[in-house]
C-alpha atoms as a PDB file:
ATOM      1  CA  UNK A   1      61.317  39.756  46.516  1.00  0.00           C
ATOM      2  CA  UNK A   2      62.303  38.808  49.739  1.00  0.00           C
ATOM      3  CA  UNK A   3      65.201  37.145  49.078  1.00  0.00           C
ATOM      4  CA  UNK A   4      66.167  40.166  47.163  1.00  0.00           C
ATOM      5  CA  UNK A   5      65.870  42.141  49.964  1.00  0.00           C
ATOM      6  CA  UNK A   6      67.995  39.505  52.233  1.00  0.00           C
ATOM      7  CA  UNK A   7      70.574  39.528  49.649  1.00  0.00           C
ATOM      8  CA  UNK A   8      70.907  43.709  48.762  1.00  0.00           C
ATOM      9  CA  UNK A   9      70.190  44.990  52.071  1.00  0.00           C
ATOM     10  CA  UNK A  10      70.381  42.314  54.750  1.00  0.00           C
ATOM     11  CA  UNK A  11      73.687  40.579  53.819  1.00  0.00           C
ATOM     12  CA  UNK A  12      75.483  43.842  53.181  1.00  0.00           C
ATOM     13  CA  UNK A  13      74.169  45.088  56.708  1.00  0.00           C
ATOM     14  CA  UNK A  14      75.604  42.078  58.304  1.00  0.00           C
ATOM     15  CA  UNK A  15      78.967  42.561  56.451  1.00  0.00           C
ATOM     16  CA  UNK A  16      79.219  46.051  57.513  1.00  0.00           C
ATOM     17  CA  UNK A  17      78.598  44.985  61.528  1.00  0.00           C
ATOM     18  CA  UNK A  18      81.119  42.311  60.799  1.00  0.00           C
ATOM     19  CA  UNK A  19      83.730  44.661  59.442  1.00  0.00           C
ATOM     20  CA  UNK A  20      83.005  47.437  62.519  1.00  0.00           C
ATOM     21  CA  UNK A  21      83.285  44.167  64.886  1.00  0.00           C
ATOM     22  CA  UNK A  22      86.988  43.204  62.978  1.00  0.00           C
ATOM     23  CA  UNK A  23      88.231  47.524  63.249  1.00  0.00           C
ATOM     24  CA  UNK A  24      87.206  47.546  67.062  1.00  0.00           C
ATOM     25  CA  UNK A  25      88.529  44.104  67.595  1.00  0.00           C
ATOM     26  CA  UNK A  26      92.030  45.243  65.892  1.00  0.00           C
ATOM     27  CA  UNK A  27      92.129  48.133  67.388  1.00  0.00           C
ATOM     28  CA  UNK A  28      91.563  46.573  71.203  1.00  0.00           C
ATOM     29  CA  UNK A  29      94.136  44.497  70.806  1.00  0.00           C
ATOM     30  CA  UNK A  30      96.834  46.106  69.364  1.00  0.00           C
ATOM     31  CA  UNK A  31      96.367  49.574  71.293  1.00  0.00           C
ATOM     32  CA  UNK A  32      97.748  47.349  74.500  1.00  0.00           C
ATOM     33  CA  UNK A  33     100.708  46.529  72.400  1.00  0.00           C
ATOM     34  CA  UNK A  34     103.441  49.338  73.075  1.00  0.00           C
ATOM     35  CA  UNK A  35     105.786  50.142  70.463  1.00  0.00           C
ATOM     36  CA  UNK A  36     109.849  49.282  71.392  1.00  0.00           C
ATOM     37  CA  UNK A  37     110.689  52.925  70.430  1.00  0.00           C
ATOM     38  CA  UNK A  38     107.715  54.661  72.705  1.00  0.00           C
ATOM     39  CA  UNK A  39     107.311  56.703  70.295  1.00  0.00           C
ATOM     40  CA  UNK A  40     103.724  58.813  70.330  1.00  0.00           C
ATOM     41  CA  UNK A  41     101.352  58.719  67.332  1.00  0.00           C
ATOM     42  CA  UNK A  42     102.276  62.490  67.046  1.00  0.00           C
ATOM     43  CA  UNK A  43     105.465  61.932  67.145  1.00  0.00           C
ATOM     44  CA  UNK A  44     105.052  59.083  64.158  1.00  0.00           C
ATOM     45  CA  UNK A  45     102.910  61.464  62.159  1.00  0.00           C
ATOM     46  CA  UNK A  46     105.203  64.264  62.602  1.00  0.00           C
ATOM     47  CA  UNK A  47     108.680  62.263  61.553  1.00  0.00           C
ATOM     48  CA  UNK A  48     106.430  61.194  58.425  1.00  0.00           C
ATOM     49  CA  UNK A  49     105.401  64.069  57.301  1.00  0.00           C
ATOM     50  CA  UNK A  50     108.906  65.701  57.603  1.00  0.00           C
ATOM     51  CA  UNK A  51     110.192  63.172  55.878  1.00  0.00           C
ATOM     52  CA  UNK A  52     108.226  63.951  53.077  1.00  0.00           C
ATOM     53  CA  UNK A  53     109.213  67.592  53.292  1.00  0.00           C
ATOM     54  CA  UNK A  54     105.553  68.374  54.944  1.00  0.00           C
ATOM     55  CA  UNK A  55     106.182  70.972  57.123  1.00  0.00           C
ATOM     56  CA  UNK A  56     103.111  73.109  57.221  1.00  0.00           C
ATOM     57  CA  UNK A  57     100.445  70.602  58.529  1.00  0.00           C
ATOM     58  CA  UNK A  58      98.883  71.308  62.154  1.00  0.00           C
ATOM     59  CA  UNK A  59      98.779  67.822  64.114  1.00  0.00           C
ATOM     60  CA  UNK A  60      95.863  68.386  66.999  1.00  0.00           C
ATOM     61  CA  UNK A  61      94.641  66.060  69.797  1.00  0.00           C
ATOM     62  CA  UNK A  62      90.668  65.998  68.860  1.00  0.00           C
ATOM     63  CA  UNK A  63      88.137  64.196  71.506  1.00  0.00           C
ATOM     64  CA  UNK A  64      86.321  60.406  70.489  1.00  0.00           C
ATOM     65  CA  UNK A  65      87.363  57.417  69.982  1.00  0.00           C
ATOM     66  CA  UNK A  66      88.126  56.363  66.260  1.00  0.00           C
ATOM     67  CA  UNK A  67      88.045  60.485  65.010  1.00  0.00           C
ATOM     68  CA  UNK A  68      91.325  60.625  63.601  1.00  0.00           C
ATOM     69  CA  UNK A  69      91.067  62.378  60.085  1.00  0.00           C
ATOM     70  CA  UNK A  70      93.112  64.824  58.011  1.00  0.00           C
ATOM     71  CA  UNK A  71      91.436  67.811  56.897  1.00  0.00           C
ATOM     72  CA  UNK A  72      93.524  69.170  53.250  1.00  0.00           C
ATOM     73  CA  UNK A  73      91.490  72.264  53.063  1.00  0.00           C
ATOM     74  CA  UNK A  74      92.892  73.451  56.643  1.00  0.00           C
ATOM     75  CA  UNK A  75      96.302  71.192  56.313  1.00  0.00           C
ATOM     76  CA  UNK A  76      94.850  69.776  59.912  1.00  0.00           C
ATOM     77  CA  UNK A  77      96.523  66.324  60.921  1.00  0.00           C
ATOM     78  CA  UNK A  78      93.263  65.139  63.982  1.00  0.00           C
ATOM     79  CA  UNK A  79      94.135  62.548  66.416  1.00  0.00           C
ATOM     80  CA  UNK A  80      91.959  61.034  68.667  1.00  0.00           C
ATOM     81  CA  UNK A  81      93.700  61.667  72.368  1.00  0.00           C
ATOM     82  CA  UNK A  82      94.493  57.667  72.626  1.00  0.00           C
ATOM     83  CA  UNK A  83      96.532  57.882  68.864  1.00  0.00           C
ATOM     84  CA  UNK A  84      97.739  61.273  69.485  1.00  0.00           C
ATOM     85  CA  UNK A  85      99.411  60.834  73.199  1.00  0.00           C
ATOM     86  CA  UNK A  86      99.435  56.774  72.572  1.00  0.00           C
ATOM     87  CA  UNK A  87     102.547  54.673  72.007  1.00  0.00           C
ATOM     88  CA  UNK A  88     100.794  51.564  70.768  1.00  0.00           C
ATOM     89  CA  UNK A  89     101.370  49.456  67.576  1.00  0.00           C
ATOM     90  CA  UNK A  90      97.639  50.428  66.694  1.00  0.00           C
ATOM     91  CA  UNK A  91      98.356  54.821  67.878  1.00  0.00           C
ATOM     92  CA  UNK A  92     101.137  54.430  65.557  1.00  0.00           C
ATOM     93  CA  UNK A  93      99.197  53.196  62.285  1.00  0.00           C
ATOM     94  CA  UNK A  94      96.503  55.141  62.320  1.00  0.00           C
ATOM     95  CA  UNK A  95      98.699  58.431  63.010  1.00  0.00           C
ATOM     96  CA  UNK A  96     100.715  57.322  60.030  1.00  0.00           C
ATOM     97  CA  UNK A  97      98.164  56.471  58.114  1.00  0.00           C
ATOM     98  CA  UNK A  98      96.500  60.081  58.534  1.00  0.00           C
ATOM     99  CA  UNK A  99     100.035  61.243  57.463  1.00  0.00           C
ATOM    100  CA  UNK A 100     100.000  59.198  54.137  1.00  0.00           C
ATOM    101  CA  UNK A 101      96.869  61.263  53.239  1.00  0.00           C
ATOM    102  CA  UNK A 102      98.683  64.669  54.065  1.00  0.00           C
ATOM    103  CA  UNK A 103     101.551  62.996  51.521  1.00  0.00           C
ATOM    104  CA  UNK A 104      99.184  62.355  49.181  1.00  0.00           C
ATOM    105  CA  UNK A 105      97.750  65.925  49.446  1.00  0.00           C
ATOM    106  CA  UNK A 106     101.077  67.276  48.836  1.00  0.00           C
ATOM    107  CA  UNK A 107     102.226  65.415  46.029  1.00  0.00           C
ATOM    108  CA  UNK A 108      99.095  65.542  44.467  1.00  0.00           C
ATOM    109  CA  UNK A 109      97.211  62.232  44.918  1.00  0.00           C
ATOM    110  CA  UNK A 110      94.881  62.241  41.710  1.00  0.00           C
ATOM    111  CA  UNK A 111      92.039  60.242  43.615  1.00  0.00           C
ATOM    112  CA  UNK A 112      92.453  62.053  46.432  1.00  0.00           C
ATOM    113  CA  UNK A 113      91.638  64.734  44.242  1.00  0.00           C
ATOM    114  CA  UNK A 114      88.587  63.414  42.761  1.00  0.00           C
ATOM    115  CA  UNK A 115      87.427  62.924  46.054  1.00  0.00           C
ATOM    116  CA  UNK A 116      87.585  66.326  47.431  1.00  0.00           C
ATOM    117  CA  UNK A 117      85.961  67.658  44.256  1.00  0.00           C
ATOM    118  CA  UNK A 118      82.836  64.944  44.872  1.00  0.00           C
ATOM    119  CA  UNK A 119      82.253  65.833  48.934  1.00  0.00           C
ATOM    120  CA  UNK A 120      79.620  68.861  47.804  1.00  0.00           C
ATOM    121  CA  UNK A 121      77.401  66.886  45.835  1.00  0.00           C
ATOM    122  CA  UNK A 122      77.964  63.706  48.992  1.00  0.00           C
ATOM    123  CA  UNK A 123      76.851  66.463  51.348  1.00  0.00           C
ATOM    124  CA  UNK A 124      74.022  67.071  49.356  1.00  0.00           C
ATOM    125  CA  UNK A 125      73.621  63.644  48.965  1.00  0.00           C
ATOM    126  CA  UNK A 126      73.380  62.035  52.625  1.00  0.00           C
ATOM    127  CA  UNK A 127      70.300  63.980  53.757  1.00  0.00           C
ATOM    128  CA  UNK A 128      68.594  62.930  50.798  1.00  0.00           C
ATOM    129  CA  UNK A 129      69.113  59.540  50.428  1.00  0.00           C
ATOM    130  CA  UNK A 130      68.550  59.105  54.546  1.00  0.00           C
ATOM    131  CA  UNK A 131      65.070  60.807  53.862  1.00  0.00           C
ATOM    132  CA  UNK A 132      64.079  58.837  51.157  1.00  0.00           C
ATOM    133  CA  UNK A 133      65.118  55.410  52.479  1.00  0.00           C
ATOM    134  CA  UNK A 134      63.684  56.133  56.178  1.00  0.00           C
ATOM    135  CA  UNK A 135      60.530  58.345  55.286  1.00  0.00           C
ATOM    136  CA  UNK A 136      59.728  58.902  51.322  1.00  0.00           C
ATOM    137  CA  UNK A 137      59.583  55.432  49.806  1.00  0.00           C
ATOM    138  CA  UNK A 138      57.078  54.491  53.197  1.00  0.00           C
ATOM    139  CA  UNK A 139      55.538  57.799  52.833  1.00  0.00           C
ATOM    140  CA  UNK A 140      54.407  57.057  48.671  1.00  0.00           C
ATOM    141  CA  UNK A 141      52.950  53.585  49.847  1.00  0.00           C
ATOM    142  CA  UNK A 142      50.387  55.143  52.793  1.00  0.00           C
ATOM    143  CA  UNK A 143      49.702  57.545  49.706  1.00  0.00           C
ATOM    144  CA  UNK A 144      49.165  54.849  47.305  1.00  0.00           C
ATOM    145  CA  UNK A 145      50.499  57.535  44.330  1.00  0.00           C
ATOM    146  CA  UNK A 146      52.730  55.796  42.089  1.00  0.00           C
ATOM    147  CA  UNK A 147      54.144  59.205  40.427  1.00  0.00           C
ATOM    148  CA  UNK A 148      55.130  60.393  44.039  1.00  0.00           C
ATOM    149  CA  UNK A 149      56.652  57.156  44.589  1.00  0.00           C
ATOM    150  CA  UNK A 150      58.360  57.010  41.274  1.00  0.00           C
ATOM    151  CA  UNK A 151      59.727  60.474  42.344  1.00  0.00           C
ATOM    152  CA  UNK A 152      60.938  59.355  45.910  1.00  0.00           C
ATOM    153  CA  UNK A 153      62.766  56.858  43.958  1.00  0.00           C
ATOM    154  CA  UNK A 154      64.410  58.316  41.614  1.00  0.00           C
ATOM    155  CA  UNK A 155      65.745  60.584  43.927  1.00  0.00           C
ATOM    156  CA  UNK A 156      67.021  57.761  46.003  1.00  0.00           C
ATOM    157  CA  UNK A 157      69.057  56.813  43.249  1.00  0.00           C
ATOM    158  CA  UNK A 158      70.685  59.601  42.296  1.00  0.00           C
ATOM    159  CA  UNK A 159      71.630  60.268  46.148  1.00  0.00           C
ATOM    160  CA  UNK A 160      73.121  56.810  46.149  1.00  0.00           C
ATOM    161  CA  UNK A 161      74.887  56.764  43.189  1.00  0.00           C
ATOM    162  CA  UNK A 162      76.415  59.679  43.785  1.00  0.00           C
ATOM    163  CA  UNK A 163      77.073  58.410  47.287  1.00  0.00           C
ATOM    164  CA  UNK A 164      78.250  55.208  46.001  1.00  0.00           C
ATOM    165  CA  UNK A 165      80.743  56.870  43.061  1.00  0.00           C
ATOM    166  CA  UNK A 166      82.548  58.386  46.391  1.00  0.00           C
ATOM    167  CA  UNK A 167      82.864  55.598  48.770  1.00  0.00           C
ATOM    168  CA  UNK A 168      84.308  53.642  45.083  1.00  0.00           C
ATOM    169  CA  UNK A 169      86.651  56.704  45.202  1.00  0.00           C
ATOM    170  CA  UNK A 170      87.604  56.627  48.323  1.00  0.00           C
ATOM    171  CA  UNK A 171      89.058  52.754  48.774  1.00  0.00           C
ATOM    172  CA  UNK A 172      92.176  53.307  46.912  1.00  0.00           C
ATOM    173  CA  UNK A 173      93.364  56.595  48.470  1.00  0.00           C
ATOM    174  CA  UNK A 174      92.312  54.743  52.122  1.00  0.00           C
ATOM    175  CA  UNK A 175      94.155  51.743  50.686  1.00  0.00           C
ATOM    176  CA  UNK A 176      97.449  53.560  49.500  1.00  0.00           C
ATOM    177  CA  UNK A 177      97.611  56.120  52.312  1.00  0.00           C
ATOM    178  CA  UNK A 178      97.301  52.596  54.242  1.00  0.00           C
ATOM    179  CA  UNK A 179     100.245  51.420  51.821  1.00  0.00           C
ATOM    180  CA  UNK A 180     102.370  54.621  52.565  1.00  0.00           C
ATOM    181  CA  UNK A 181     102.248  54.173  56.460  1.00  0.00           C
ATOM    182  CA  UNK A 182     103.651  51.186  56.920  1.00  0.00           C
ATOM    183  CA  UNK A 183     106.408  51.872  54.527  1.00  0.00           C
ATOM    184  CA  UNK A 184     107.293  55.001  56.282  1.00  0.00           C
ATOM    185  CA  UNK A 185     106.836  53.002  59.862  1.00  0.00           C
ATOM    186  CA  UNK A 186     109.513  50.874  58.852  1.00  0.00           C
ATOM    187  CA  UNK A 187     112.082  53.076  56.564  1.00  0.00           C
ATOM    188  CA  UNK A 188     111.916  55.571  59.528  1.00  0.00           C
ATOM    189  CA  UNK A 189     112.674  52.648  62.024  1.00  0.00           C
ATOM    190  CA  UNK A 190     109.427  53.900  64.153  1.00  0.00           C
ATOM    191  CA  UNK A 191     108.083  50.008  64.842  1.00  0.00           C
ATOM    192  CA  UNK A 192     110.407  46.947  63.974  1.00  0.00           C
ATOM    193  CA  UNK A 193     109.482  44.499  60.924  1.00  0.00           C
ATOM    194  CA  UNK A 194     108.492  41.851  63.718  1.00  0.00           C
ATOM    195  CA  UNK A 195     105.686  44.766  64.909  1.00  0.00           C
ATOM    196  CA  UNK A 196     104.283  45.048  61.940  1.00  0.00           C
ATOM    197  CA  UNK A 197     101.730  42.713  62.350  1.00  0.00           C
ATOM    198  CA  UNK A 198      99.839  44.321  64.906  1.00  0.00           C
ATOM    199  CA  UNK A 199      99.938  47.815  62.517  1.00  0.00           C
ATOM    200  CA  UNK A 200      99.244  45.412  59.558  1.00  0.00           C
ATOM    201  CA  UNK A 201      95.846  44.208  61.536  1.00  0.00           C
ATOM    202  CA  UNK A 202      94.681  47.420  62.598  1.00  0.00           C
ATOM    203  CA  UNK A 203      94.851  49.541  59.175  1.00  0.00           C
ATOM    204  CA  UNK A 204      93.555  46.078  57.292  1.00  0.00           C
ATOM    205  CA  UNK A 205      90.579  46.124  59.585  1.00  0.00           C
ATOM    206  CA  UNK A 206      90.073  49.624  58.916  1.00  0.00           C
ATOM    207  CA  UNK A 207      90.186  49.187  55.245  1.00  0.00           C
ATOM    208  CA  UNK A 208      87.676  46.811  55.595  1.00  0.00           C
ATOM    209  CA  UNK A 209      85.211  48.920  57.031  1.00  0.00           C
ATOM    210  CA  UNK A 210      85.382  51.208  53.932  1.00  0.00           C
ATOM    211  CA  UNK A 211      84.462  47.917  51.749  1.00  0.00           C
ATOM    212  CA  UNK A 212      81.471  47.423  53.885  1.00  0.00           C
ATOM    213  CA  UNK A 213      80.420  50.856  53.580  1.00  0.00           C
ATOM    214  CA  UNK A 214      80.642  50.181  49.992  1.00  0.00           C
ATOM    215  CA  UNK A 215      79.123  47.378  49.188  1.00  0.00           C
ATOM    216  CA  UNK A 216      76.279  48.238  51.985  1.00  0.00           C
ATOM    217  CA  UNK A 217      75.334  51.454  49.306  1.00  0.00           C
ATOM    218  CA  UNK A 218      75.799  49.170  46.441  1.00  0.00           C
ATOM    219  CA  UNK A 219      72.819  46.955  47.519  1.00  0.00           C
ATOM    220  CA  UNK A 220      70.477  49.850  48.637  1.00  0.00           C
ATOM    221  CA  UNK A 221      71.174  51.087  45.341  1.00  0.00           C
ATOM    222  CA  UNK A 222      70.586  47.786  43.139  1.00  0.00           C
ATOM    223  CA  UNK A 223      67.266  47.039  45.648  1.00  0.00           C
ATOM    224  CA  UNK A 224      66.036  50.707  44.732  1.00  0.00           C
ATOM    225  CA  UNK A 225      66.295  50.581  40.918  1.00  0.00           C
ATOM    226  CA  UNK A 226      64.489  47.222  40.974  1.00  0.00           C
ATOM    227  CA  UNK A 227      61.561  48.472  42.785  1.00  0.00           C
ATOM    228  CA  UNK A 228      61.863  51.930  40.547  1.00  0.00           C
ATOM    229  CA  UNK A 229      61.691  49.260  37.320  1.00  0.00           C
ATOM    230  CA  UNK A 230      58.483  47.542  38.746  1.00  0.00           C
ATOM    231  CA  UNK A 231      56.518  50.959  39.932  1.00  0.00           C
ATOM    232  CA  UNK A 232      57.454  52.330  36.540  1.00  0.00           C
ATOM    233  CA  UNK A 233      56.906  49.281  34.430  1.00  0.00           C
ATOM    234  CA  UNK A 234      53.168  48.833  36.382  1.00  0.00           C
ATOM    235  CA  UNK A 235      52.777  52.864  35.425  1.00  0.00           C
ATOM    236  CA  UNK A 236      52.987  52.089  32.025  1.00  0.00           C
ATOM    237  CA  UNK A 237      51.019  49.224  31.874  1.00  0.00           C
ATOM    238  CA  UNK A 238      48.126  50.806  33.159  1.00  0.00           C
END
């Protein structure tokens, strides 16, 4: 049981502080690096939206470090004030890497889609499954009731599945939004081919992170049906 544990929830743990070590690491580096054209990352984000014929998306300078996002429901484009005022190899992906997701809003990115329909039910979700992991599986043991903890359980399950079924969603529109920027970076002669690398780095690092996330909820969810098929396989034994 233990090295079940090491190998669900311990070695997905340490792949997830690895990949948040590789983003920051990226990032670090390549935000020194200016860009030739000293161009901002609103600048970037702007020329690749209007390329696309994007028009009505708000770009905003948002406080934090690492917040950059794009909101569809509002047609917001965030950046964080180092991507959004920044001229850097690493401001420049992530700017146009928020702008492949307002492309893929507009042309109708089908897992994009999916994944707007699923953030409800991962709302829902979160709380639960942080409740049951922290607080309900520890809370059935000091209780020593087997149908509470078969409960607690279950629950967890269906808050990581469900939690799981988005982060699976979400890797290929990260990845292809990802894709989309540094095409754009280079057909719109924003960084040179020889800069790439440094953009390359930081949105491969970032991808990364989304893996880890991944496969993180993937164990948590593999360790909790295997102790839900030994509570409820000593239930009906007894």
């Amino acid at each position: 049981m233990i090295l079940i544990w090491v190998s669900l929830i311990i070695v997905p743990l340490l792949f997830g502080l690895y990949a948040q070590y590789r983003v920051s690491s990226a990032y670090n580096k390549n935000v020194q690096i200016p860009s030739r054209g000293h161009i901002t990352g609103r600048e970037a984000a702007d020329a690749v939206m209007r390329r696309a014929g994007i028009f009505d998306v708000e770009i905003v300078e948002i406080e934090g470090h690492l917040t950059d996002h794009y909101d569809p429901t509002q047609k917001r484009l965030a950046l964080s004030s180092e991507n959004f005022r920044g001229t850097s190899l690493a401001a420049l992906g992530v700017a146009a890497h928020e702008a492949g997701h307002a492309i893929q809003h507009k042309v109708g990115y089908s897992m994009m889609k999916v994944r707007q329909v699923l953030v409800p039910a991962v709302q829902l979700a979160s709380p639960v499954a942080w409740f049951v992991t922290s607080f309900g599986i520890l809370l059935a043991v000091l209780l020593a009731n087997k149908a509470f903890g078969i409960l607690m359980l279950q629950l967890g399950v269906a808050a990581l599945s469900a939690i799981a079924l988005f982060q699976f969603v979400t890797l290929p529109v990260e990845f292809d939004a990802s894709r989309r920027a540094k095409a754009e970076l280079v057909g719109l002669g924003i960084v040179d081919r020889d800069e790439m690398p440094g953009v390359h780095e930081t949105l491969d690092a970032a991808a990364l992170t989304y893996v880890a996330a991944f496969v993180s909820t993937i164990g948590s969810l593999l360790y909790l049906l295997l102790q839900l098929a030994g509570l409820s396989g000593s239930r009906d034994e007894e």
